[in-house]
Protein backbone atom coordinates (compact mmCIF):
# COMPACT_ATOMS: atom_id res chain seq x y z
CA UNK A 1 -15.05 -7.72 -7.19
CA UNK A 2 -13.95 -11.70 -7.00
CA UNK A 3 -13.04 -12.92 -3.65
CA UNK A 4 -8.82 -14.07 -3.54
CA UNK A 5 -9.15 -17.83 -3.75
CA UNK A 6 -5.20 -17.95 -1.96
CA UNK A 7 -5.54 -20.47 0.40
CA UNK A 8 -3.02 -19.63 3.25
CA UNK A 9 -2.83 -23.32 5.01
CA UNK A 10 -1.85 -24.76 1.54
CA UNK A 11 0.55 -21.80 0.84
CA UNK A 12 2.64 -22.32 3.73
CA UNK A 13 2.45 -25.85 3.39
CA UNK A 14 3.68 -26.28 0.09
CA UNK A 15 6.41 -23.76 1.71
CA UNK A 16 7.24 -26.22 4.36
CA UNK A 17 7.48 -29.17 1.92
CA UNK A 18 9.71 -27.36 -0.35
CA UNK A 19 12.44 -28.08 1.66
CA UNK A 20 13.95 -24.42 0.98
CA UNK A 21 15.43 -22.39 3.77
CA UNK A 22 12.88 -19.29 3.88
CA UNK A 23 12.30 -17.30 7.08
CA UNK A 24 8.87 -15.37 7.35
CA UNK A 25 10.11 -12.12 8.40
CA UNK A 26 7.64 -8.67 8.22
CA UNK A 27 4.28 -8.17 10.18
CA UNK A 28 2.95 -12.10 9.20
CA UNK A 29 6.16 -13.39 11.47
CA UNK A 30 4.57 -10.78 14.32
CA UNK A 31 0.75 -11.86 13.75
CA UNK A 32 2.10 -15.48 14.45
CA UNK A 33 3.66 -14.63 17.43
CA UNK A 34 -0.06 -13.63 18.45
CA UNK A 35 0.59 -9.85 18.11
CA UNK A 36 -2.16 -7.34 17.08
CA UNK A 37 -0.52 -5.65 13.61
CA UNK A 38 -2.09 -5.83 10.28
CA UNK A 39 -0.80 -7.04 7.25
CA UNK A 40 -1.72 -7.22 3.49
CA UNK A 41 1.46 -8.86 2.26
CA UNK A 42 4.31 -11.56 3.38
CA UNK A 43 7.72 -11.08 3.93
CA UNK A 44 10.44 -13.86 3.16
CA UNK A 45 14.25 -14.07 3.69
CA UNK A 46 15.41 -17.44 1.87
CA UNK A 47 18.92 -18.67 1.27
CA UNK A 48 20.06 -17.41 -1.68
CA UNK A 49 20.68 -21.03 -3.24
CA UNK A 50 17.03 -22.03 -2.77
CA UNK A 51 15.29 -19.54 -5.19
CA UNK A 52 14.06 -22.18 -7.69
CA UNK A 53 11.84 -24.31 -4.74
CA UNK A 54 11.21 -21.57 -3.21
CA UNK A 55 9.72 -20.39 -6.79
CA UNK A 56 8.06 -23.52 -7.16
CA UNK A 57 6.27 -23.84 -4.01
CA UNK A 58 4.63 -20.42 -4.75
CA UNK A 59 3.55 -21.79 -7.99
CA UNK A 60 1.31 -23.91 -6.37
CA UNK A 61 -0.37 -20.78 -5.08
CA UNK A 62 -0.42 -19.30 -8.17
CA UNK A 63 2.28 -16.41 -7.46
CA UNK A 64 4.64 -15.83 -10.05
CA UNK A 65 8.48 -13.99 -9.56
CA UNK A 66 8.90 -11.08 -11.11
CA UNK A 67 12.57 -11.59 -11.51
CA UNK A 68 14.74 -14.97 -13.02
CA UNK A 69 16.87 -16.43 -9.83
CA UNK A 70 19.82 -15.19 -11.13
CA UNK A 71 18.66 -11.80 -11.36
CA UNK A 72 17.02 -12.08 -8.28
CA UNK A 73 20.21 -13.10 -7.01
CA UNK A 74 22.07 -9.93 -8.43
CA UNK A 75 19.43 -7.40 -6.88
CA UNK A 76 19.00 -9.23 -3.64
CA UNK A 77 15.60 -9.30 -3.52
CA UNK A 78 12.08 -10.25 -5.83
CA UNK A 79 8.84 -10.05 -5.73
CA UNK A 80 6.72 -12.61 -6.22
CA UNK A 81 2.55 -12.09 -7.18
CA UNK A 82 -0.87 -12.27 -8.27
CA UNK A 83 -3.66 -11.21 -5.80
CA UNK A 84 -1.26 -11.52 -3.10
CA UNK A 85 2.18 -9.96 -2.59
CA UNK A 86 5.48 -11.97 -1.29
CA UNK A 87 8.75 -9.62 -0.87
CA UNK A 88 11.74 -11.57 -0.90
CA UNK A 89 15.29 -11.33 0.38
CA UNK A 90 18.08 -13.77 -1.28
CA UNK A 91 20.97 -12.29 0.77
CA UNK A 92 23.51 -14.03 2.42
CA UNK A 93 24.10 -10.87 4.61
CA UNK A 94 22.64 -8.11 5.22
CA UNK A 95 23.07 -4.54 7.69
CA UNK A 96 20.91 -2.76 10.30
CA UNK A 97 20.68 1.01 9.61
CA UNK A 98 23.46 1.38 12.19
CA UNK A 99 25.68 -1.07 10.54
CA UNK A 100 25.43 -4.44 12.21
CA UNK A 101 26.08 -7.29 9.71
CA UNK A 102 23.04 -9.90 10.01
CA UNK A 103 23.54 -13.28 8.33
CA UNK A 104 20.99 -15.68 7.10
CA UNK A 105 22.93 -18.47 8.07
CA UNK A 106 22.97 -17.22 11.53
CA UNK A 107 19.40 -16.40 11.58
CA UNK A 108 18.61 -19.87 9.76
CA UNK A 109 20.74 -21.51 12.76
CA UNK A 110 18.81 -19.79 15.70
CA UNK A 111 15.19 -20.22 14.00
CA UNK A 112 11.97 -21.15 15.72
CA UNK A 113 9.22 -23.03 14.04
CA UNK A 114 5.52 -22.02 14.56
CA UNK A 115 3.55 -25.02 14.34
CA UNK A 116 0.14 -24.66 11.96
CA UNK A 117 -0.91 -27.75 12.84
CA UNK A 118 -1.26 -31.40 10.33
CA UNK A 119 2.43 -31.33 10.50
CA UNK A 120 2.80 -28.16 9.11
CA UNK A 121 5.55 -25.22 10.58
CA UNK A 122 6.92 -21.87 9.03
CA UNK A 123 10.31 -20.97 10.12
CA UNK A 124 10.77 -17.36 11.83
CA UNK A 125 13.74 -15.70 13.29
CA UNK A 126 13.96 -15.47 17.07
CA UNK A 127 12.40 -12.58 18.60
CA UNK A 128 15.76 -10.80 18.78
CA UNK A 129 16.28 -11.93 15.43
CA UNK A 130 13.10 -10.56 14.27
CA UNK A 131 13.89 -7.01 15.76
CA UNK A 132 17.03 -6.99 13.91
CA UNK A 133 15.44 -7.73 10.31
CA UNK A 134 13.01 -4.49 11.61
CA UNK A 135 16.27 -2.49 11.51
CA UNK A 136 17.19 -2.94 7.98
CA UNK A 137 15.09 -0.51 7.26
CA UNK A 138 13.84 1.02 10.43
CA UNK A 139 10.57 3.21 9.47
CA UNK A 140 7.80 4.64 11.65
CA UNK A 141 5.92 1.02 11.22
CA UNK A 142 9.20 -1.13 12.02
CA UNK A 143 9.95 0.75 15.05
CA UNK A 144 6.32 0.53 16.41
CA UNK A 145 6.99 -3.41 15.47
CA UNK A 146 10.13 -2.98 17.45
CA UNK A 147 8.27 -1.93 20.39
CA UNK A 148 5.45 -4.80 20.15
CA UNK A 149 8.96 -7.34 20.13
CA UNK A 150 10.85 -5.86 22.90
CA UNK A 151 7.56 -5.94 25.44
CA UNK A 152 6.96 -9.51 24.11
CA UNK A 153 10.65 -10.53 24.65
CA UNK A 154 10.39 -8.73 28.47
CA UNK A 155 7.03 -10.58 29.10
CA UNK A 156 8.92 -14.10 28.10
CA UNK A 157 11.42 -13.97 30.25
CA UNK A 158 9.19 -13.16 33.37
């Protein structure tokens, strides 16, 4: 077996050069915030009119979409791969399992940036933010994520 030659630093670099709105969302978003959850994959929500840098800043990395933007932009969400896997959300809203409306723009507007040093940040939602993307879908892993947020969030604020 061949060791994955996906070089992280440069991937999220090429990201932050881009200049496309993409929020890393999932467990990476949570391992950032220095919380102890494993992850094989990433997890992106980008504004829907930013597919094609978006697209070409994973090129660099050598992951390719397994949908055309428009298409991607029909289904509201892509994939994009090789040895590593990158979900993606293009929506412009989307709903918690108990119906709250969450909008990218909003999310976008109340970002934090994670600094990865030689100038480098990825975007992430807010920590509330965060444990409202975990309620789109809401399984047994998102709710233990859920958990992991709220203490977080508490131990902030003391």
């Amino acid at each position: 077996m061949e060791a994955s030659t996906f070089d992280e630093p440069a991937f999220f670099r090429a990201l932050h050069v881009s200049g496309a709105r993409a929020l890393l969302i999932g467990r990476r978003a949570l391992v950032l915030l220095g919380l102890p959850v494993l992850t094989a994959d990433y997890d992106f929500w980008i504004h829907i009119d930013d597919i094609a840098p978006f697209n070409a800043a994973c090129e660099s990395s050598g992951l390719s979409p397994t949908l055309s933007p428009n298409e991607a932009r029909q289904k509201g969400r892509y994939v994009l791969e090789n040895d590593e896997h990158v979900d993606v959300l293009v929506a412009r809203l989307l709903s918690t399992i108990d119906g709250e409306a969450v909008s990218f723009e909003d999310v976008w507007q109340r970002r934090q940036a994670i600094d990865l040093g030689n100038g480098c940040a990825v975007a992430i939602p807010t920590i509330d933010d965060l444990i409202r993307t975990k309620r789109f879908r809401a399984r047994p892993r998102d709710l233990e994520d859920i958990r992991l947020l709220e203490a977080l969030r508490a131990e902030r604020a003391q």
